[in-house]
Protein backbone atom coordinates (compact mmCIF):
# COMPACT_ATOMS: atom_id res chain seq x y z
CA UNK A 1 0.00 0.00 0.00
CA UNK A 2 1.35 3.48 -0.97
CA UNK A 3 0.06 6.90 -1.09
CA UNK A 4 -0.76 8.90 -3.86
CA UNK A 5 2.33 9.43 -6.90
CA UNK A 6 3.87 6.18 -4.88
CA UNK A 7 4.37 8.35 -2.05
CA UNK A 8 4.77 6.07 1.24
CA UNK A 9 2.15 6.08 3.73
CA UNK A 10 2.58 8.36 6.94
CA UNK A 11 1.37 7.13 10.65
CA UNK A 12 -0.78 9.30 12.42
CA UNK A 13 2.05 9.47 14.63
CA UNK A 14 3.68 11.03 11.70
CA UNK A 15 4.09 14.72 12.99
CA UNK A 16 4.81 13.46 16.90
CA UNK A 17 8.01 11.44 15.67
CA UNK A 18 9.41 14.21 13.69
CA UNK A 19 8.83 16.61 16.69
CA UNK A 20 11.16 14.02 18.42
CA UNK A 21 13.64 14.35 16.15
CA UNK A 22 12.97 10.52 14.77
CA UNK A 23 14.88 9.19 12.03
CA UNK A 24 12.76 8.42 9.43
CA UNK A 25 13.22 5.41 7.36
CA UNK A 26 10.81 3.54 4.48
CA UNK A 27 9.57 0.32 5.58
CA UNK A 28 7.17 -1.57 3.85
CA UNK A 29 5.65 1.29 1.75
CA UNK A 30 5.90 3.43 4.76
CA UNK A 31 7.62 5.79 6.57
CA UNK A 32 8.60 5.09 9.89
CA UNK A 33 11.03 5.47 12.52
CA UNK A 34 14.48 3.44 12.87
CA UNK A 35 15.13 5.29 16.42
CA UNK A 36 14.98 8.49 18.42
CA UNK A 37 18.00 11.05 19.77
CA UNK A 38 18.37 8.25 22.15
CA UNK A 39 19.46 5.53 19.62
CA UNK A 40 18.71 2.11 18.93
CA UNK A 41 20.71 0.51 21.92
CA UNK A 42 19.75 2.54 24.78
CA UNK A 43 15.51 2.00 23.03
CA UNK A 44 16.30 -1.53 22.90
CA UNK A 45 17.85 -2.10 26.65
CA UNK A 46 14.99 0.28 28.03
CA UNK A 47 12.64 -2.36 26.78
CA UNK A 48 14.71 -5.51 28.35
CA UNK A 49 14.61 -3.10 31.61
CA UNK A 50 11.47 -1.39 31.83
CA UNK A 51 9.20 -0.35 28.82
CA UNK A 52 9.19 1.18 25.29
CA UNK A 53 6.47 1.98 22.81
CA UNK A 54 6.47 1.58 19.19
CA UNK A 55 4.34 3.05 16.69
CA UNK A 56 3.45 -0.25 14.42
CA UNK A 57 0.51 1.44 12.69
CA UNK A 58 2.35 -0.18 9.29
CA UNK A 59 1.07 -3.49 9.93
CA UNK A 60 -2.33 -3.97 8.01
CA UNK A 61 -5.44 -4.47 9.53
CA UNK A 62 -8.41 -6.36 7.92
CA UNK A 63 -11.91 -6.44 9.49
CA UNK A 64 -13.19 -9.98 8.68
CA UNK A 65 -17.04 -10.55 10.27
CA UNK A 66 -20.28 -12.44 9.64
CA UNK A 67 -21.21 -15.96 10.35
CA UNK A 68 -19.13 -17.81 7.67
CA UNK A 69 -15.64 -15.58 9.30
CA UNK A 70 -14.02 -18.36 11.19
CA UNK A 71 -14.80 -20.80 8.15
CA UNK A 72 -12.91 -18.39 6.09
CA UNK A 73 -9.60 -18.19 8.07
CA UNK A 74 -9.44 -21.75 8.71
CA UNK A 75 -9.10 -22.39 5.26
CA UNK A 76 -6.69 -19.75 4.46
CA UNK A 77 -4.51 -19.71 7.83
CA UNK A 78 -2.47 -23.10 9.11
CA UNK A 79 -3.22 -22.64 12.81
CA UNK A 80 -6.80 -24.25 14.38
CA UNK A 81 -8.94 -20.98 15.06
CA UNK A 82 -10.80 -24.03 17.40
CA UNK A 83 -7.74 -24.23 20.02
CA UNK A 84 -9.10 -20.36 20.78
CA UNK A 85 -12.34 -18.16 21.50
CA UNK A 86 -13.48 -14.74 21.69
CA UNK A 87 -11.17 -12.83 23.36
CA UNK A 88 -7.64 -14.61 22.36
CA UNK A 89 -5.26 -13.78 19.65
CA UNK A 90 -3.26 -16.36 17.49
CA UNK A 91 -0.24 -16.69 15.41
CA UNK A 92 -0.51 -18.21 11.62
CA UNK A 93 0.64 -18.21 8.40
CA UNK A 94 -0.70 -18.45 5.03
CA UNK A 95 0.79 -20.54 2.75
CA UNK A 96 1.60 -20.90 -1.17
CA UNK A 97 -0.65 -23.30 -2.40
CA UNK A 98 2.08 -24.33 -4.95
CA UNK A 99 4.86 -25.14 -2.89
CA UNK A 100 3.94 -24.42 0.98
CA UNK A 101 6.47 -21.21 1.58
CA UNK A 102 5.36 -18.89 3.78
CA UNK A 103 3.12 -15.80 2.15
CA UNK A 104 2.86 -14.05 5.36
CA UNK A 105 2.83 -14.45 9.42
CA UNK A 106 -0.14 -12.79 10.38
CA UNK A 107 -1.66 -12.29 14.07
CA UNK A 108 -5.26 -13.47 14.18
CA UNK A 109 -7.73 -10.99 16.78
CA UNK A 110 -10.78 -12.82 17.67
CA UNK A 111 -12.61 -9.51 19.07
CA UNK A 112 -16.36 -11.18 19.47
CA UNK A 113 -18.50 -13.48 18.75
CA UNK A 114 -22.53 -12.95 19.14
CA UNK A 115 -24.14 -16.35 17.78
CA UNK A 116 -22.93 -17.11 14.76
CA UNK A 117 -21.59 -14.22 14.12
CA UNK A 118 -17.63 -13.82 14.09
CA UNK A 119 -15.43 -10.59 14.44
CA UNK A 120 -11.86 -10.88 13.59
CA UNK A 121 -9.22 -8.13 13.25
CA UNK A 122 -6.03 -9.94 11.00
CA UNK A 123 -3.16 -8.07 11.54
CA UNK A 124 -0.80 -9.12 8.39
CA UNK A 125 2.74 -7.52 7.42
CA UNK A 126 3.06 -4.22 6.02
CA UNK A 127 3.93 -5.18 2.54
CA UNK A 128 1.20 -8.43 2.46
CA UNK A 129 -1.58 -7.03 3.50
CA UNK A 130 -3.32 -7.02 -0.05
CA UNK A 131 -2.57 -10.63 -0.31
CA UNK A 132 -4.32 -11.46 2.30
CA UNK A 133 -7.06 -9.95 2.19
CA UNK A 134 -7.34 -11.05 -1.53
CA UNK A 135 -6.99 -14.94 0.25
CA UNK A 136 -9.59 -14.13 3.40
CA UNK A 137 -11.72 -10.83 2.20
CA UNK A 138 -13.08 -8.71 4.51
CA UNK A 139 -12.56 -5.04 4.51
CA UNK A 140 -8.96 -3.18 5.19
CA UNK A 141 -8.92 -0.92 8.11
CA UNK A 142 -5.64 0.15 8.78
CA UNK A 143 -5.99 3.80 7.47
CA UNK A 144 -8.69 4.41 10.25
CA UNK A 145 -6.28 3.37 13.64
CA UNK A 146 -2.60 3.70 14.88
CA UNK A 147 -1.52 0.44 16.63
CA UNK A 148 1.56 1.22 19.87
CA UNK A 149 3.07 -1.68 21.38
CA UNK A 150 3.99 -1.25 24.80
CA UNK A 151 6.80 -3.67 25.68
CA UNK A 152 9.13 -4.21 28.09
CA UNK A 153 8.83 -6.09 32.05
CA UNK A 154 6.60 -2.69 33.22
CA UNK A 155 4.48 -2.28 30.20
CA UNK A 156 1.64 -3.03 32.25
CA UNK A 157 2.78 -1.53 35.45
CA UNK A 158 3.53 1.67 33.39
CA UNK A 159 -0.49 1.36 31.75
CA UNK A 160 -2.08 0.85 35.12
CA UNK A 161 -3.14 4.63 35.39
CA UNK A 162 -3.42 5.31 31.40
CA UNK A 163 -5.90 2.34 30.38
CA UNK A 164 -6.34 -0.13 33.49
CA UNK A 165 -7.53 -2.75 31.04
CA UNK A 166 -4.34 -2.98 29.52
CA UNK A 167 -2.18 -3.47 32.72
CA UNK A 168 -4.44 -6.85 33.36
CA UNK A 169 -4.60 -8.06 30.18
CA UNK A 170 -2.69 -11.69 29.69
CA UNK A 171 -1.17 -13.05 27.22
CA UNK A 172 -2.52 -13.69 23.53
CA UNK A 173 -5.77 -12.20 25.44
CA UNK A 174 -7.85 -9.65 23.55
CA UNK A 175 -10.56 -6.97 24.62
CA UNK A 176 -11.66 -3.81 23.95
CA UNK A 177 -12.18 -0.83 26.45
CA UNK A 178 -13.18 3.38 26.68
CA UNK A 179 -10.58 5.59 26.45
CA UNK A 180 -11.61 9.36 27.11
CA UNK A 181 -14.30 8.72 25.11
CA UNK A 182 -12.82 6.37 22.26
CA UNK A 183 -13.06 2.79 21.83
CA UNK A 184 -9.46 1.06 22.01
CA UNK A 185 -8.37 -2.85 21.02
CA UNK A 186 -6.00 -4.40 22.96
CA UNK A 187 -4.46 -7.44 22.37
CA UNK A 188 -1.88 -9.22 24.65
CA UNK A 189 0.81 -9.51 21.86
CA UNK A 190 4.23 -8.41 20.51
CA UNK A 191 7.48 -8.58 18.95
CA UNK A 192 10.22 -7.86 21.74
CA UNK A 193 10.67 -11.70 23.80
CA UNK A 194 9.14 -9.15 26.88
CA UNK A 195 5.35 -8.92 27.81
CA UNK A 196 3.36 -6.46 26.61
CA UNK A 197 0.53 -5.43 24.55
CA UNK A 198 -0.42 -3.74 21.24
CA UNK A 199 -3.34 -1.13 21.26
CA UNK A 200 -5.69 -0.08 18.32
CA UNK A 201 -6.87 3.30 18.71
CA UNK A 202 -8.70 5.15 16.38
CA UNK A 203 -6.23 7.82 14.00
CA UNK A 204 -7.75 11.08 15.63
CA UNK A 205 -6.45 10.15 19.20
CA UNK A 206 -3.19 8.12 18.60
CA UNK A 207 -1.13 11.42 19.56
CA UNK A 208 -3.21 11.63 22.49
CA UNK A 209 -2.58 8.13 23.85
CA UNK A 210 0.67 8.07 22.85
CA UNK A 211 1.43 11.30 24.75
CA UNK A 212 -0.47 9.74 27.81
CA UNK A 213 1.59 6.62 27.03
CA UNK A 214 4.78 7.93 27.36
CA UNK A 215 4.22 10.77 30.27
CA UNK A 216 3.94 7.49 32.12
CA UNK A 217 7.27 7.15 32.11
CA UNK A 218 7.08 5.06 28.92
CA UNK A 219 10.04 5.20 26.50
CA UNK A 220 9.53 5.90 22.92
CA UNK A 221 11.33 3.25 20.39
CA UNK A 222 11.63 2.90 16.79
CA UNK A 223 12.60 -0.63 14.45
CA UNK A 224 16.03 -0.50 14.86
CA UNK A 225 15.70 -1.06 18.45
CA UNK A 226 12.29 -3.53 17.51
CA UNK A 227 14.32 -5.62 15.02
CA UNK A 228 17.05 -6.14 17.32
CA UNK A 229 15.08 -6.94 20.05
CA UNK A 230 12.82 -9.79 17.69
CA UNK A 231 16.68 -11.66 17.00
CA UNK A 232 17.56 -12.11 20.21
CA UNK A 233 14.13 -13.69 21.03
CA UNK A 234 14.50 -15.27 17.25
CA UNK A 235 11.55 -14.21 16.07
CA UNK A 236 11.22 -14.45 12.54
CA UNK A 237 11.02 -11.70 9.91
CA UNK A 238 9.20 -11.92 6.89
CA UNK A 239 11.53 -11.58 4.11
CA UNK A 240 14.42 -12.84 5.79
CA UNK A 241 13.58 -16.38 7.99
CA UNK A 242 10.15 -16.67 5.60
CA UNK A 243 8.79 -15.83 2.17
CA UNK A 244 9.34 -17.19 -0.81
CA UNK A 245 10.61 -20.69 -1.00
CA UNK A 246 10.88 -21.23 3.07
CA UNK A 247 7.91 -23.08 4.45
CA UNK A 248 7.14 -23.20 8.30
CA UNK A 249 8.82 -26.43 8.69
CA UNK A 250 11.90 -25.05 7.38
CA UNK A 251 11.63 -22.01 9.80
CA UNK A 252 11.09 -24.17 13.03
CA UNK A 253 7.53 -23.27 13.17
CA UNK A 254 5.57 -26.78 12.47
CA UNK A 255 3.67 -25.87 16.01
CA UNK A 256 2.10 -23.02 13.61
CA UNK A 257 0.30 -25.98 11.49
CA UNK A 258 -2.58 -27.44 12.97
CA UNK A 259 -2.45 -30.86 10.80
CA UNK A 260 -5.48 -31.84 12.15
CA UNK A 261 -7.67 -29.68 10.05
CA UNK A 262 -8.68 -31.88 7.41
CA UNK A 263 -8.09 -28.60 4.80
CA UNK A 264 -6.27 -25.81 4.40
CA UNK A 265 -4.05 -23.67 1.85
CA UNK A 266 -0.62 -25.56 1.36
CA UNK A 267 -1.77 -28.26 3.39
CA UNK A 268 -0.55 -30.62 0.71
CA UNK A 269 2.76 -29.51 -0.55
CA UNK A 270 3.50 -28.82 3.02
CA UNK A 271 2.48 -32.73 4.24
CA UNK A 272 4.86 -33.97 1.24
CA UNK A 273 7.67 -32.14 2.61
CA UNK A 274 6.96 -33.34 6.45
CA UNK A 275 6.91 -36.96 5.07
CA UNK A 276 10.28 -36.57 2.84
CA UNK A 277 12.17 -34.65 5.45
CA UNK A 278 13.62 -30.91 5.01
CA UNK A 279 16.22 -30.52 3.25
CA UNK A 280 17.51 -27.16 4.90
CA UNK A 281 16.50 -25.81 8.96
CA UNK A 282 16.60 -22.05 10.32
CA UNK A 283 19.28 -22.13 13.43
CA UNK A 284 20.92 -19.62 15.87
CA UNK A 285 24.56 -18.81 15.31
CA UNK A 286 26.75 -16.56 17.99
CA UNK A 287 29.66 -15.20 16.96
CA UNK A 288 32.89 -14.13 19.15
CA UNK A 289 33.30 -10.20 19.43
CA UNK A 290 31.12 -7.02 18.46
CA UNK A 291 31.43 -6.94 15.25
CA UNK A 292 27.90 -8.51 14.08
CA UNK A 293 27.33 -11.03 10.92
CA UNK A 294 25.02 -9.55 8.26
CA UNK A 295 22.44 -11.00 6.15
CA UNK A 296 23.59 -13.13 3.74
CA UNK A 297 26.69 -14.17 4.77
CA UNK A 298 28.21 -17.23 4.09
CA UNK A 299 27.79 -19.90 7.22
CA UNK A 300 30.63 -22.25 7.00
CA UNK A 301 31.67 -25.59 8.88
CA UNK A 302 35.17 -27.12 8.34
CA UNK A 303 35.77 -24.29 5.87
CA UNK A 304 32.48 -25.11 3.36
CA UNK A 305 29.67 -22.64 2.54
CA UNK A 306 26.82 -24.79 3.62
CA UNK A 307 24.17 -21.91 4.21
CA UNK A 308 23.62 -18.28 4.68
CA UNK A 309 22.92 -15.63 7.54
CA UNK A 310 19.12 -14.22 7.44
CA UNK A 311 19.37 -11.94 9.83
CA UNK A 312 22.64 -10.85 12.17
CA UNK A 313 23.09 -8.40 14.17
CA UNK A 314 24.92 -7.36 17.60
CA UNK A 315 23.18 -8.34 20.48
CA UNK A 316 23.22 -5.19 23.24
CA UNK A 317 22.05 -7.50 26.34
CA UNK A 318 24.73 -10.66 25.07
CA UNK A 319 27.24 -8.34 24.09
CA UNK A 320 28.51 -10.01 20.50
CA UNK A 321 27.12 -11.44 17.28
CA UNK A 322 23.83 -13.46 17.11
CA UNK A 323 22.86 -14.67 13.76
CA UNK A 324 19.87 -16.40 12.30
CA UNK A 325 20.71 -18.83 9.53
CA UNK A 326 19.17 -21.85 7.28
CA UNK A 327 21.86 -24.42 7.44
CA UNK A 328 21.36 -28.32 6.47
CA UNK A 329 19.34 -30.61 9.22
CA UNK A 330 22.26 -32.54 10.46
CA UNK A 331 24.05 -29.12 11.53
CA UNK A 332 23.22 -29.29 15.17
CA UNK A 333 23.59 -27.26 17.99
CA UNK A 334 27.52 -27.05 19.11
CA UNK A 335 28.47 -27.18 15.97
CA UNK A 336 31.41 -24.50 14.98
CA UNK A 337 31.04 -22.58 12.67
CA UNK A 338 32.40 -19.47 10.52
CA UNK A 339 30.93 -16.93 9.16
CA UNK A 340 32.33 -14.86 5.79
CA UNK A 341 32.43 -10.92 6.41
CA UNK A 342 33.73 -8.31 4.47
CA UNK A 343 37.47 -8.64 5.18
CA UNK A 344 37.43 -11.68 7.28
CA UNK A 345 35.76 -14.24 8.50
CA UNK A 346 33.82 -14.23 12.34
CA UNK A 347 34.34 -17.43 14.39
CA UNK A 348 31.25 -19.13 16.16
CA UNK A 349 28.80 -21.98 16.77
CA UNK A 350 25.24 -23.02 16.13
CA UNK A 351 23.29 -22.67 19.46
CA UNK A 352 19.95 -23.03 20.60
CA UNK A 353 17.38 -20.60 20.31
CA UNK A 354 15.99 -18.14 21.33
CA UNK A 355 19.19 -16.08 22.07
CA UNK A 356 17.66 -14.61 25.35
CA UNK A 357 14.55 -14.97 27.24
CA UNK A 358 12.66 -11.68 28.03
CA UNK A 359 10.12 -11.31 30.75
């Protein structure tokens, strides 16, 4: 989604991060921002210490509602929309019918349910959010709210006097509440390893919560600090550790398919793979020193490229290179390994992931 003349699309935080002297960055067909005067390690060890907020109003939103909604998404996602209710969000994918690779990792907000009649919010990526709604329908919403996520071990401590809902809201939960007048979604979710949650409010007010938000004591961030943050939890980005050509069993995330649902998109492609065996697995590398592997780098063991680095970076609670990387199945954990830089090559070892625990 751009604006008009392929301009990117603004936040309706737009004007607040530019009065905080945010640099601005395109992402996605917007433009948002990588980090604050602060910079991108103090944002990202304020979140492993306390709590941040992030303006993530570049993820898409699409309303899907009536009484054939669940039906819908249970054909198009891979997760079991049954294991929930009303009230809990879910992570799933939709897959290539083709070949089973990941089209996008989508959050799934069940907001109510009143008979038969379903109402979902399906948060998608920034870039996907066309193709899935061409896969589920429904109707986009994104240009109508701002979505913060407040993360970090006080998020909710921090939100106790700003929206009291929020502070008591668990995990993968989901509810709405008032706001000075507005209706707000919450949802128990994020993309930092720490707890938190992410909060729909409609466009006119997002500078208004966000300023109530952070006079908390509430630290803004931008996605330097958020992309960081997601590797040392290994999270997975789309367009690095999925997309095209990587399916979920390839990324380590076969708990993502419910293979008990007797259909949905991929489901065969996908089931031929899981009976033959991958032939490639996404692992966690460290590397010794500060100096951080990059994306696509050369992974090698015993001195032979056997895969590449999807996402490195340094870590700024480990203190040296982490690394995400698809390397063959029988590369296990221990494993040394080098990795080929510009000018050199960084020593290290496959470990087990995720890098760090949060929370």
């Amino acid at each position: 989604m751009s604006g008009a003349g392929g301009e990117p699309e603004r936040s309706p935080l737009d004007g607040v991060h530019r009065r905080l002297g945010a640099k601005m960055v395109p992402f996605g067909g917007w433009e948002m921002p990588l980090s604050y005067e602060s910079g991108t390690i103090d944002e990202h060890l304020a979140c492993r210490r306390d709590a941040v907020v992030f303006d993530v109003s570049h993820l898409g939103t699409v309303r899907v509602e009536g009484v054939d909604a669940d039906e819908r998404l249970q054909w198009a996602f891979t997760n079991d929309l049954g294991k929930i209710g009303p009230g809990r969000a879910q992570y799933t994918h939709l897959l290539d019918e083709v070949d089973a690779s990941v089209l996008d990792d989508i959050i799934v907000w069940w907001i109510a349910r009143d008979g038969d009649h379903h109402v979902f919010d399906v948060m998608p990526n920034a870039s996907n959010t066309d193709r899935v709604r061409a896969a589920i329908g429904g109707i986009e919403t994104t240009a109508t709210r701002a979505v913060l996520a407040v993360q970090g071990p006080q998020a909710r401590a921090r939100l106790e006097h700003v929206l009291p809902e929020a502070s008591l809201l668990g995990r993968f939960r989901v509810t709405t509440a008032r706001w000075e007048g507005v209706e707000v979604t919450i949802a128990g979710t994020g993309y930092t390893g720490e707890p938190g949650v992410e909060i729909a409010v409609p466009a006119a007010r997002a500078a208004d919560l966000w300023e109530a938000i952070t006079a908390a004591g509430v630290v803004p961030a931008g996605l330097g600090a958020r992309d960081t943050l997601r590797l040392e939890a290994a999270l997975p980005l789309h367009g690095h550790e999925l997309g095209p050509g990587i399916t979920p069993l390839q990324a380590g995330l076969g708990w993502v398919v419910a293979w008990a649902k007797d259909e949905f998109r991929g489901r065969e492609p996908l089931l031929a793979e899981r009976e033959r065996g991958v032939t490639r697995r996404l692992r966690g590398i460290t590397t010794d020193g500060r100096r951080p592997p990059r994306a696509d780098c050369d992974v090698l063991v015993d001195g032979t490229a056997v895969g590449a680095v999807t996402s490195g970076n340094f870590s700024p609670v480990l203190g040296h290179g982490i690394a995400l990387a698809f390397l063959p199945p029988d590369v296990a954990p221990g494993t040394p390994v080098e990795v080929d830089v510009r000018g050199g090559r960084l020593c290290g070892r496959v470990v087990e992931t995720p890098f760090l625990r949060g929370g």
